[in-house]
Protein backbone atom coordinates (compact mmCIF):
# COMPACT_ATOMS: atom_id res chain seq x y z
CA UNK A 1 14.73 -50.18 -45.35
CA UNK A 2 15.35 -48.02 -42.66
CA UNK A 3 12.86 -45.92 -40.42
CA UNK A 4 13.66 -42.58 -39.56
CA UNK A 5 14.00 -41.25 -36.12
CA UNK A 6 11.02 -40.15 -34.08
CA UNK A 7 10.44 -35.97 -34.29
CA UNK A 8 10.76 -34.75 -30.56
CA UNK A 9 7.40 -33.63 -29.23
CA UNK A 10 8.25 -29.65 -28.32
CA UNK A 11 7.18 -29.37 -24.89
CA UNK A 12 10.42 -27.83 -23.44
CA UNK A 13 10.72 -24.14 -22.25
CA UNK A 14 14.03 -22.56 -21.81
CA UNK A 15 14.11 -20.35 -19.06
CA UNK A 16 17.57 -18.15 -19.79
CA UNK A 17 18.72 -15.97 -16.35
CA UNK A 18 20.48 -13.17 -17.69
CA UNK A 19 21.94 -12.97 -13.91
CA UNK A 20 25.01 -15.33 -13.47
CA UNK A 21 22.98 -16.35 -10.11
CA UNK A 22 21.81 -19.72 -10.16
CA UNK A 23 19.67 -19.88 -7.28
CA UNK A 24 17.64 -17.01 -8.88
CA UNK A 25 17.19 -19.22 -12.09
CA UNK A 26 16.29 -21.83 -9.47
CA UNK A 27 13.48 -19.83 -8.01
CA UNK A 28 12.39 -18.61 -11.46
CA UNK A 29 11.99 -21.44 -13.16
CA UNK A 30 10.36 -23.26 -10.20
CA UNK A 31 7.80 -19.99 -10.61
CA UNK A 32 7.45 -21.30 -14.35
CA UNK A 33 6.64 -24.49 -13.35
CA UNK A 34 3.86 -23.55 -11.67
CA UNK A 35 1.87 -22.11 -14.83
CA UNK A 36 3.44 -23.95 -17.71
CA UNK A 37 3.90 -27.90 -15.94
CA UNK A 38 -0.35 -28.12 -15.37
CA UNK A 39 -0.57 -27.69 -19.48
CA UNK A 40 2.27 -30.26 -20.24
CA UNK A 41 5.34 -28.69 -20.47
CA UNK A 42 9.04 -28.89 -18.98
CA UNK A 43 10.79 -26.14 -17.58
CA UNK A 44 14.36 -25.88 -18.14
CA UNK A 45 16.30 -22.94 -16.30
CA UNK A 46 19.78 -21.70 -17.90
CA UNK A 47 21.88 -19.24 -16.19
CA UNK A 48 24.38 -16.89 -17.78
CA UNK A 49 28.08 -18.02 -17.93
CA UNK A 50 29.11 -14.49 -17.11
CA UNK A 51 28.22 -11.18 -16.04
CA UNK A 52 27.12 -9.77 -12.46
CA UNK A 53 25.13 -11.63 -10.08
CA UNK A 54 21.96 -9.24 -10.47
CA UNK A 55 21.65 -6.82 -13.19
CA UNK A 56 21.66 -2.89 -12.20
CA UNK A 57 22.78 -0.95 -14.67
CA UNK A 58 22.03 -0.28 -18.17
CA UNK A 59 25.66 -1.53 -18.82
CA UNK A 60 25.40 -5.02 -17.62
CA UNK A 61 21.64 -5.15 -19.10
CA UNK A 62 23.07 -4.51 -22.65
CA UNK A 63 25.89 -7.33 -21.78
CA UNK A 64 23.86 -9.93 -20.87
CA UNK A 65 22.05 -10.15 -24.35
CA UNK A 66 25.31 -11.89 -25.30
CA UNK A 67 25.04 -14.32 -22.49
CA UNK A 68 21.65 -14.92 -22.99
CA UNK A 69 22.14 -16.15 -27.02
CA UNK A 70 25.00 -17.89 -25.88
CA UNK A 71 23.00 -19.98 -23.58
CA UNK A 72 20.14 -20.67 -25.30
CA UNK A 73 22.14 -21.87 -28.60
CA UNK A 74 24.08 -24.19 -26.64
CA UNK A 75 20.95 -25.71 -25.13
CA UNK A 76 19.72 -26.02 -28.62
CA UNK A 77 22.13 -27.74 -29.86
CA UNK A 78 22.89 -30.31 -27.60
CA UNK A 79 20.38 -33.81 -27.74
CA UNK A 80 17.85 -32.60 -26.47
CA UNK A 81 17.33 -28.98 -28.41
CA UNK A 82 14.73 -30.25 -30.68
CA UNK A 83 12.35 -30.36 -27.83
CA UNK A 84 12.38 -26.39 -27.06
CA UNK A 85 8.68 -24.65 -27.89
CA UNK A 86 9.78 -21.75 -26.74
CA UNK A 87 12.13 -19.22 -24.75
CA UNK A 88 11.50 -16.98 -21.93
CA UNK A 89 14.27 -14.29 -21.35
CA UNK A 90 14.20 -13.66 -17.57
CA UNK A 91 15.35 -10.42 -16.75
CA UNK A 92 12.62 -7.62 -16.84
CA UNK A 93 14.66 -5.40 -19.46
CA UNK A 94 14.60 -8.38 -22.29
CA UNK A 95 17.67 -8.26 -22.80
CA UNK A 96 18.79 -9.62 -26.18
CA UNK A 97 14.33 -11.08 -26.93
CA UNK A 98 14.40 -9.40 -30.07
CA UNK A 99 17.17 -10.40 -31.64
CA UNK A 100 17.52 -14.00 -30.43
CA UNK A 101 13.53 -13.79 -31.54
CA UNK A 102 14.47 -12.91 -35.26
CA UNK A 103 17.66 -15.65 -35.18
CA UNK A 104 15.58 -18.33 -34.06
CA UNK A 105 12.13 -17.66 -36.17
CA UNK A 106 13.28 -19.79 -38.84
CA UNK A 107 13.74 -22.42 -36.38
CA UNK A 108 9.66 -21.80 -35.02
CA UNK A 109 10.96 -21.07 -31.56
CA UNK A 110 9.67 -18.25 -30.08
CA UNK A 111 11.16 -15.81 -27.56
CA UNK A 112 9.31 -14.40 -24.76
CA UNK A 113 10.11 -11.31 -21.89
CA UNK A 114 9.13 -11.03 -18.74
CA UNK A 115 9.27 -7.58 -18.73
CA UNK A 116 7.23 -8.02 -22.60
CA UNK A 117 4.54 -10.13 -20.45
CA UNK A 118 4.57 -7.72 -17.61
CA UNK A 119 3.65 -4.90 -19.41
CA UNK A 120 1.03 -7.15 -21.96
CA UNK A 121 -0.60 -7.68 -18.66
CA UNK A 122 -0.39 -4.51 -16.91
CA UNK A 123 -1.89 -2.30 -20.11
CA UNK A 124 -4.79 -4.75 -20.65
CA UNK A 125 -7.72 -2.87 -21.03
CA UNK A 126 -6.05 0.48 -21.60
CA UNK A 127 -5.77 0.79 -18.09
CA UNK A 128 -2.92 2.91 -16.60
CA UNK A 129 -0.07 1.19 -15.22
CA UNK A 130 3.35 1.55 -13.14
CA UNK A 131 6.40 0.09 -11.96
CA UNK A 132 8.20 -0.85 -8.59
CA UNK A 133 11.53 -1.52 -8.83
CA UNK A 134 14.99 -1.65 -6.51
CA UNK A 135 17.23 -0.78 -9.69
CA UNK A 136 17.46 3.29 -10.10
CA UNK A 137 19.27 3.17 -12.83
CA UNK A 138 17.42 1.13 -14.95
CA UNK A 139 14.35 3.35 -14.43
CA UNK A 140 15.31 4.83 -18.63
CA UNK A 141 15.70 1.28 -19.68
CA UNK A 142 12.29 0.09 -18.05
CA UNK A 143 10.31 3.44 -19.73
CA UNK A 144 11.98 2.90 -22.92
CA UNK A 145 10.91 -0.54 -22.77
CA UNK A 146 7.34 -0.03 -22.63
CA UNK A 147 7.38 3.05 -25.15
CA UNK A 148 8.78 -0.34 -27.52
CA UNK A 149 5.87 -1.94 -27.11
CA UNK A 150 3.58 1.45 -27.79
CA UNK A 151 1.99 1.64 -24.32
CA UNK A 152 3.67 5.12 -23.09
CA UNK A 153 0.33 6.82 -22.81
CA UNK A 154 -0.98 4.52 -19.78
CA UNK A 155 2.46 4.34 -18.08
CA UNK A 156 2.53 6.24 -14.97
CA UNK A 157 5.84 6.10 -14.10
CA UNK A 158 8.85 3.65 -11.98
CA UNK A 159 8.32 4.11 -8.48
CA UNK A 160 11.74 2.97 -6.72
CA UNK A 161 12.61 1.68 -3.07
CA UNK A 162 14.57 3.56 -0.63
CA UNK A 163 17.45 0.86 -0.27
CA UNK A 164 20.08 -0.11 -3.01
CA UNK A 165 19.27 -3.77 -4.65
CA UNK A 166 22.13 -5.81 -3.58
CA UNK A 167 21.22 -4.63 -0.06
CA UNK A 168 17.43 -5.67 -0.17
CA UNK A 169 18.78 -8.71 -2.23
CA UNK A 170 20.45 -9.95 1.27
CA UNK A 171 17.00 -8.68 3.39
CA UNK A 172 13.62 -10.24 1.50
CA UNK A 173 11.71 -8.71 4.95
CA UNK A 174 12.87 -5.27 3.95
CA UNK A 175 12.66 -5.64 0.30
CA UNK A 176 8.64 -6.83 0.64
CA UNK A 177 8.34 -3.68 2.98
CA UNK A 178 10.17 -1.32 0.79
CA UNK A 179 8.42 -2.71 -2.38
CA UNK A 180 4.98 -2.22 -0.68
CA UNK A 181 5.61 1.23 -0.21
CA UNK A 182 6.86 1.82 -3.55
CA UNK A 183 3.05 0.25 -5.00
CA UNK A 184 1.77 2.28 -2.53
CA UNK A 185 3.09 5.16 -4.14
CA UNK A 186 2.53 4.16 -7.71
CA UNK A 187 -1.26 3.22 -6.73
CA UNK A 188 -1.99 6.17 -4.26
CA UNK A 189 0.08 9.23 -5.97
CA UNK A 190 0.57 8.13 -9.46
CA UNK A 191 -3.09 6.51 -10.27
CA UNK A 192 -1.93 3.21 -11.04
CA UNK A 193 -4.75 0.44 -11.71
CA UNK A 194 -1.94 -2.07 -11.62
CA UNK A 195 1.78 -2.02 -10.37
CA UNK A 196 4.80 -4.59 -12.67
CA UNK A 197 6.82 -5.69 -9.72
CA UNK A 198 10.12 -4.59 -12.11
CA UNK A 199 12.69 -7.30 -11.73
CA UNK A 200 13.17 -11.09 -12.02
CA UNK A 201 14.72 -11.42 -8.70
CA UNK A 202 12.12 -10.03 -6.92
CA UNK A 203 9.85 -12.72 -8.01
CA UNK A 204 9.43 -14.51 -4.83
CA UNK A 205 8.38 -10.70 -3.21
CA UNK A 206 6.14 -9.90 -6.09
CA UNK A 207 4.29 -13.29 -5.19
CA UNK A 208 4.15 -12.25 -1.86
CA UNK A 209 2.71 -9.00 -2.53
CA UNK A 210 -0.04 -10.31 -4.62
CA UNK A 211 -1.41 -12.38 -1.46
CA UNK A 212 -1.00 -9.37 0.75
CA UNK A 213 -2.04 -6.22 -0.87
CA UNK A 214 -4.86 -5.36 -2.18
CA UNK A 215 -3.00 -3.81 -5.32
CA UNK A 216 -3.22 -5.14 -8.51
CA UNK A 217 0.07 -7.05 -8.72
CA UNK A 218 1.78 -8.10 -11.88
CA UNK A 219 3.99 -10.67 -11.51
CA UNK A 220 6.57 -10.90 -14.00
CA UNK A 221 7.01 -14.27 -13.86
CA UNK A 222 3.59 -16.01 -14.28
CA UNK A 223 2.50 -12.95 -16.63
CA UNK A 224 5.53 -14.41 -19.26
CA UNK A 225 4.38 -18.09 -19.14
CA UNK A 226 0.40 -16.56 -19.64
CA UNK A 227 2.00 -14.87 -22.38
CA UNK A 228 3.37 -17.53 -23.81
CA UNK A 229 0.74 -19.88 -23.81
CA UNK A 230 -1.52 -17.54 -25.60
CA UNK A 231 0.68 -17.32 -28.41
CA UNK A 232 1.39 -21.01 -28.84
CA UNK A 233 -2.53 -21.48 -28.62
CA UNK A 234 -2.27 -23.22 -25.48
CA UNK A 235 -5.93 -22.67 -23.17
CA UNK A 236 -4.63 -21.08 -19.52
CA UNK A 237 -5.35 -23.52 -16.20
């Protein structure tokens, strides 16, 4: 009589990058690490296939859903797919959580945003909240996401740099000083209690800026893997 196989223990995450950039899912997922290895769990960073190196448009945010399925149903079903607890979609506009969320609920994996854990963070409390961003035009995108998730009322507003992305993508000394003044803004002129640091990219500057300002800093990021572990019942460190 034979014994069947083992069940694999789920203690994966899938971190997807919706950017075809894989030294951004690099730096992501090493960000991950940091809050989700201390409770026992494996990060795993997938990058899109295709698509632009850093989303900025509402255009190539709406694309990238497809790359971001596409990814994470390949992962799952390859050997080690039976391991995944859950997903985190790693672009701040989520694109594609939703759906991918509703395709894989019969599997009991769940699919997480950074820009849904951003703004879960931001509007605790009720307090009033805003965004700093390099991407003009996904300032709509980034309002209509948090009127999704009913939290329009607290939202102060996307307070942008001065410089295009790709350029402060090539200059991390002037994207931390342009981001600065943009929470300086959204703190000082819009009444902000806390400032989302709107974009995955800009993860290493948002970390930076929560050392060295004395603004509330939400770090997309770590506020996704907090996120996550309160829904899978999982104690933070």
């Amino acid at each position: 009589m034979g014994t069947e196989p083992a069940r694999q223990e789920r203690r994966t995450v899938l971190l997807v990058n919706p950017n075809s950039n894989s030294r951004t899912t690099v730096m992501m997922a090493e960000l991950a690490k940091q809050s989700l290895k201390p409770q026992g769990f494996d990060v795993v960073g997938l990058t899109a296939a295709e698509g632009p190196t850093m989303i900025i448009d509402p255009e190539s945010l709406a694309a990238s859903a497809a790359h971001v399925r596409t990814a994470v149903l390949d992962y799952l079903a390859g050997p080690d797919g039976g391991a995944v607890a859950a997903v985190v979609v790693a672009a701040i506009g989520d694109p594609g959580r939703e759906a991918l969320e509703q395709e894989l609920s019969g599997a009991g994996v769940p699919v997480f945003g950074i820009g849904q854990g951003s703004i879960h963070q931001a509007s605790k409390g009720g307090r009033r909240f805003g965004m700093a961003t390099s991407t003009p035009l996904l300032a709509d995108s980034l309002a209509e996401l948090v009127a999704s998730h009913g939290k329009s009322a607290t939202f102060s507003g996307v307070r942008l740099t001065d410089s295009e992305p790709l350029v402060l993508a090539a200059d991390p000394e002037r994207q931390y000083r342009e981001l600065a003044a943009a929470v300086g803004d959204s703190t000082r002129l819009d009444g902000a209690e806390a400032v989302i640091i709107a974009g995955g990219p800009l993860s290493e500057t948002a970390r930076r800026l929560a050392e060295t300002t004395s603004a509330d800093i939400v770090q997309p990021i770590p506020s996704a893997c907090a996120l996550l572990l309160e829904r899978l019942g999982v104690p933070a460190a």
